[in-house]
C-alpha atoms as a PDB file:
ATOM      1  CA  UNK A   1     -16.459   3.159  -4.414  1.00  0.00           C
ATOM      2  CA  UNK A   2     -16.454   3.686  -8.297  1.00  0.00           C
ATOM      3  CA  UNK A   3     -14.098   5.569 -10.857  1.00  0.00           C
ATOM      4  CA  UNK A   4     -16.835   8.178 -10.720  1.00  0.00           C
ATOM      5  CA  UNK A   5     -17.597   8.603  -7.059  1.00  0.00           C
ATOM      6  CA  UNK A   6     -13.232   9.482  -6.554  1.00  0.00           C
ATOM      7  CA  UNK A   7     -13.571  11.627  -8.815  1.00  0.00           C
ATOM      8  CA  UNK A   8     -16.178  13.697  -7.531  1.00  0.00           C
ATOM      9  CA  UNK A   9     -14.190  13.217  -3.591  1.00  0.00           C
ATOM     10  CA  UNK A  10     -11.096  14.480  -5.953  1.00  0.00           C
ATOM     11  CA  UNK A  11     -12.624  17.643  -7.227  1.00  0.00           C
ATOM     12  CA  UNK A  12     -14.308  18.649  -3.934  1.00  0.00           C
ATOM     13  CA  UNK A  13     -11.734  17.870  -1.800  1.00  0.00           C
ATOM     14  CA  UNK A  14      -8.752  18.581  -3.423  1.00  0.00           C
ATOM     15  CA  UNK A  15      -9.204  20.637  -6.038  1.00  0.00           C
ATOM     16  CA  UNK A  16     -11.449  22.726  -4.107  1.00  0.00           C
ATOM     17  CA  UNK A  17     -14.332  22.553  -7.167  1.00  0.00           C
ATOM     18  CA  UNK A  18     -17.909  23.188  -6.238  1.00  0.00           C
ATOM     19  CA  UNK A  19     -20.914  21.582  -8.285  1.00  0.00           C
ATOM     20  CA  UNK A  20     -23.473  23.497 -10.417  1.00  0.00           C
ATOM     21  CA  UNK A  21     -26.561  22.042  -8.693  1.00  0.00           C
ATOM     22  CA  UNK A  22     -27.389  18.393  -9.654  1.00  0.00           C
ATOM     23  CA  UNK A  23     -25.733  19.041 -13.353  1.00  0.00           C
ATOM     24  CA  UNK A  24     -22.215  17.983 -14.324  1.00  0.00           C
ATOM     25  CA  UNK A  25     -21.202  21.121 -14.211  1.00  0.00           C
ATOM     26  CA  UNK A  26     -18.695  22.593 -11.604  1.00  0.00           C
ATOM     27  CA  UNK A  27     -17.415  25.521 -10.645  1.00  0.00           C
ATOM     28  CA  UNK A  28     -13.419  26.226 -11.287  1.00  0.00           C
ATOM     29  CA  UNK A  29     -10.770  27.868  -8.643  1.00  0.00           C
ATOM     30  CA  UNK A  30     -11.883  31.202 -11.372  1.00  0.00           C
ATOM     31  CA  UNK A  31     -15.309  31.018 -10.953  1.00  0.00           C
ATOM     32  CA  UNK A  32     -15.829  29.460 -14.309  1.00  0.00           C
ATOM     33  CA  UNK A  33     -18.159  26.621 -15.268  1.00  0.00           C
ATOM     34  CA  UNK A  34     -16.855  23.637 -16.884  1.00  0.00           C
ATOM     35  CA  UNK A  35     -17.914  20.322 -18.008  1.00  0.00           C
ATOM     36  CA  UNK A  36     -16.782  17.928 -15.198  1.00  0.00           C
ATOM     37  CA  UNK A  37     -16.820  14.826 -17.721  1.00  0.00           C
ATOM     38  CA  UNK A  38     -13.830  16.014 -19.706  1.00  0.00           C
ATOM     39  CA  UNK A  39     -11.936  15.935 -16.312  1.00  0.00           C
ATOM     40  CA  UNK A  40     -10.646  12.745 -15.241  1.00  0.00           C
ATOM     41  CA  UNK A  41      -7.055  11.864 -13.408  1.00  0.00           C
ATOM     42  CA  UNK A  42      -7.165   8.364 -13.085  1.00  0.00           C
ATOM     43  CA  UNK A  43      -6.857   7.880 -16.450  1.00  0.00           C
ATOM     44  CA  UNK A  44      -5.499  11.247 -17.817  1.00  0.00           C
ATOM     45  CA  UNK A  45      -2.106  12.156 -16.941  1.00  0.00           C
ATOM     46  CA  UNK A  46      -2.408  16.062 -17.458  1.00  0.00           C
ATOM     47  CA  UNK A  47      -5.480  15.888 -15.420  1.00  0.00           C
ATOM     48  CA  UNK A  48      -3.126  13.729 -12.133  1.00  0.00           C
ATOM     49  CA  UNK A  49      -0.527  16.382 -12.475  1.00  0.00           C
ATOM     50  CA  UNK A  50      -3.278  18.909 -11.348  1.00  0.00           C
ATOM     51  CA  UNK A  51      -3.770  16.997  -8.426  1.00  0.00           C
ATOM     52  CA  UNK A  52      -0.294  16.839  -8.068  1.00  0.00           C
ATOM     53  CA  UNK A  53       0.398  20.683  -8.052  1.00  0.00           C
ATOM     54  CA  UNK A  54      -2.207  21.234  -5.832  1.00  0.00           C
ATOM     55  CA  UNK A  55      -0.764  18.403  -2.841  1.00  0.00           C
ATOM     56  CA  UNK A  56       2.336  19.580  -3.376  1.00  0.00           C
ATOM     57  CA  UNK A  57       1.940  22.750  -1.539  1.00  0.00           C
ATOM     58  CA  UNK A  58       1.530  20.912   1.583  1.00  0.00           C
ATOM     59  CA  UNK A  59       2.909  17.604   1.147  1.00  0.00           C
ATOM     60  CA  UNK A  60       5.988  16.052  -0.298  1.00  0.00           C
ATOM     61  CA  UNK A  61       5.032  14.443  -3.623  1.00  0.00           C
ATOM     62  CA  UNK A  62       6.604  11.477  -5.492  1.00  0.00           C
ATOM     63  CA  UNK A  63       5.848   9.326  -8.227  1.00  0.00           C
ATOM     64  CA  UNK A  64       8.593   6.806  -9.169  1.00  0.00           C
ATOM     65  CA  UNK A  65       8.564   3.666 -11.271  1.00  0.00           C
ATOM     66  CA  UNK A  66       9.225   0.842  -8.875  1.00  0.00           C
ATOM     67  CA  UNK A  67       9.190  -3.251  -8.954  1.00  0.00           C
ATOM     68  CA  UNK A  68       6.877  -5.050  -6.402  1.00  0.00           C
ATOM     69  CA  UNK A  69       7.086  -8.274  -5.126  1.00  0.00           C
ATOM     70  CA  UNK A  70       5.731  -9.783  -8.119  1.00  0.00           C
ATOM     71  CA  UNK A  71       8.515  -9.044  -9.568  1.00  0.00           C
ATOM     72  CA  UNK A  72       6.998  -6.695 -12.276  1.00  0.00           C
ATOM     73  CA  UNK A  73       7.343  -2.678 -12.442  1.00  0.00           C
ATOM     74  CA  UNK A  74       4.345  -0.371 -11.558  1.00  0.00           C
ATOM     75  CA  UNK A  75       3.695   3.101 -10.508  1.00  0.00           C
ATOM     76  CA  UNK A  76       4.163   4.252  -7.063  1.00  0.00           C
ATOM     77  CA  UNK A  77       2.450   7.523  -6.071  1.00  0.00           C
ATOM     78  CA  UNK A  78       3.339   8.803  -2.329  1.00  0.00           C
ATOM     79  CA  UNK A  79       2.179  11.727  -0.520  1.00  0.00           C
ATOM     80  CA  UNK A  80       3.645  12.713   2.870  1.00  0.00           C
ATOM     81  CA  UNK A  81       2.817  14.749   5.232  1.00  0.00           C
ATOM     82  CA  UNK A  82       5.167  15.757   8.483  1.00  0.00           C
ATOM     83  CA  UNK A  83       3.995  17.075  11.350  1.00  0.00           C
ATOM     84  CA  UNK A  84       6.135  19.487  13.562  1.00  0.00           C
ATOM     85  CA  UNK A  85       4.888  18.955  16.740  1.00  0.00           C
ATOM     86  CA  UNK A  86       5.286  16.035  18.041  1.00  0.00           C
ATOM     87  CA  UNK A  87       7.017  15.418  15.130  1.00  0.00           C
ATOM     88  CA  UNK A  88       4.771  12.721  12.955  1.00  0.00           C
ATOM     89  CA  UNK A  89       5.594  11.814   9.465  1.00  0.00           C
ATOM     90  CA  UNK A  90       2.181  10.396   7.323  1.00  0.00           C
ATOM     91  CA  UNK A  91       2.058   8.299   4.683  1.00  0.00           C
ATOM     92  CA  UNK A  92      -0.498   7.864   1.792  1.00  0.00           C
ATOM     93  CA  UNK A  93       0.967   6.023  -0.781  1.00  0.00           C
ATOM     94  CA  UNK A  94      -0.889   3.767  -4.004  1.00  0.00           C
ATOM     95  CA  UNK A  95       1.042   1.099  -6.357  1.00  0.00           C
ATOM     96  CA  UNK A  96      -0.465   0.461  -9.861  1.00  0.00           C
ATOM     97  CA  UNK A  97      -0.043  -0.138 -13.455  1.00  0.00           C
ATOM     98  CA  UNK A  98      -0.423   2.888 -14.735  1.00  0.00           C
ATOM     99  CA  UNK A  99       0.902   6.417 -13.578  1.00  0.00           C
ATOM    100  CA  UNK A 100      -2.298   8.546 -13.594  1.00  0.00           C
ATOM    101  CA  UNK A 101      -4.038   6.056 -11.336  1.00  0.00           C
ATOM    102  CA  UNK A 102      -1.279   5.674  -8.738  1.00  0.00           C
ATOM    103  CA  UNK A 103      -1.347   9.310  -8.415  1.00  0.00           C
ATOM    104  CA  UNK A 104      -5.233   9.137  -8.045  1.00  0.00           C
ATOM    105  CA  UNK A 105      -5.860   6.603  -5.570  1.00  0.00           C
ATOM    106  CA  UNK A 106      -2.410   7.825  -3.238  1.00  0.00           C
ATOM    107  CA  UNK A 107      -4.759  11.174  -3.518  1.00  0.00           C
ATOM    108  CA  UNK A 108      -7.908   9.930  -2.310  1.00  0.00           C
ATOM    109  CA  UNK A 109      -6.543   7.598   0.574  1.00  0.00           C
ATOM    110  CA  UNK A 110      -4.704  11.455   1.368  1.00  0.00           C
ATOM    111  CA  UNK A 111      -8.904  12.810   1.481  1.00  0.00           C
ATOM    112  CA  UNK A 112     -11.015   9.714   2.003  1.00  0.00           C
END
C-alpha cells in the first residue's frame, strides 16, 4: 500500500473525514471542505498528533524514543487497547526513524 492510499484509510477511518466525490476534497468533523493534500501525518508532526488525540480517547497512546536491536534509536508509536471482558490487552505498535511515521503506521495497523 502507498503513502497515499494510508492516508486516505487514516482520514476515513480515524479521523472520521468523508470525501467530496472523486475530488481531493473532504469533508471535516465541522462540515467544512478542505484540501486533503495539505494533510499528511506521516510526514507532518502536527498533522500525527491529530491522529493521536483522536486514538487517545479509546486507547492508551505512547510514543517514546527507543533503541532497537541494531543498536540505533528510532521512534516507537504504540496503541493499546484493553478489553474488560475477558480481559484482553491489544497491541498495535510501529518502530521507525522518524516520529510522525511511527505514529502513522502504529495507526493504520490499529484500522487496517
Amino acid at each position: 500500500m502507498n503513502e497515499q492510499q494510508i492516508i486516505l484509510t487514516l482520514a476515513t477511518k480515524i479521523m472520521g473525514w468523508k470525501r467530496y466525490g472523486e475530488t481531493e476534497f473532504w469533508h471535516g468533523e465541522n462540515g467544512n471542505l478542505f484540501d486533503s493534500s495539505f494533510w499528511n501525518p506521516i510526514h507532518n508532526m502536527a498533522d500525527a498528533w491529530m491522529l493521536m488525540e483522536k486514538l487517545r480517547q479509546r486507547y492508551f497512546c505512547e510514543v517514546a524514543m527507543t533503541e532497537t536491536d541494531d543498536g540505533y534509536w528510532h521512534w516507537m508509536a504504540r496503541f493499546i487497547e484493553v478489553i474488560e471482558s475477558p480481559y484482553q490487552v491489544k497491541t498495535f505498535k510501529a518502530v521507525e526513524n522518524e516520529a510522525p511515521r511511527a505514529i502513522s503506521m502504529a495507526a493504520y495497523k490499529l484500522v487496517a
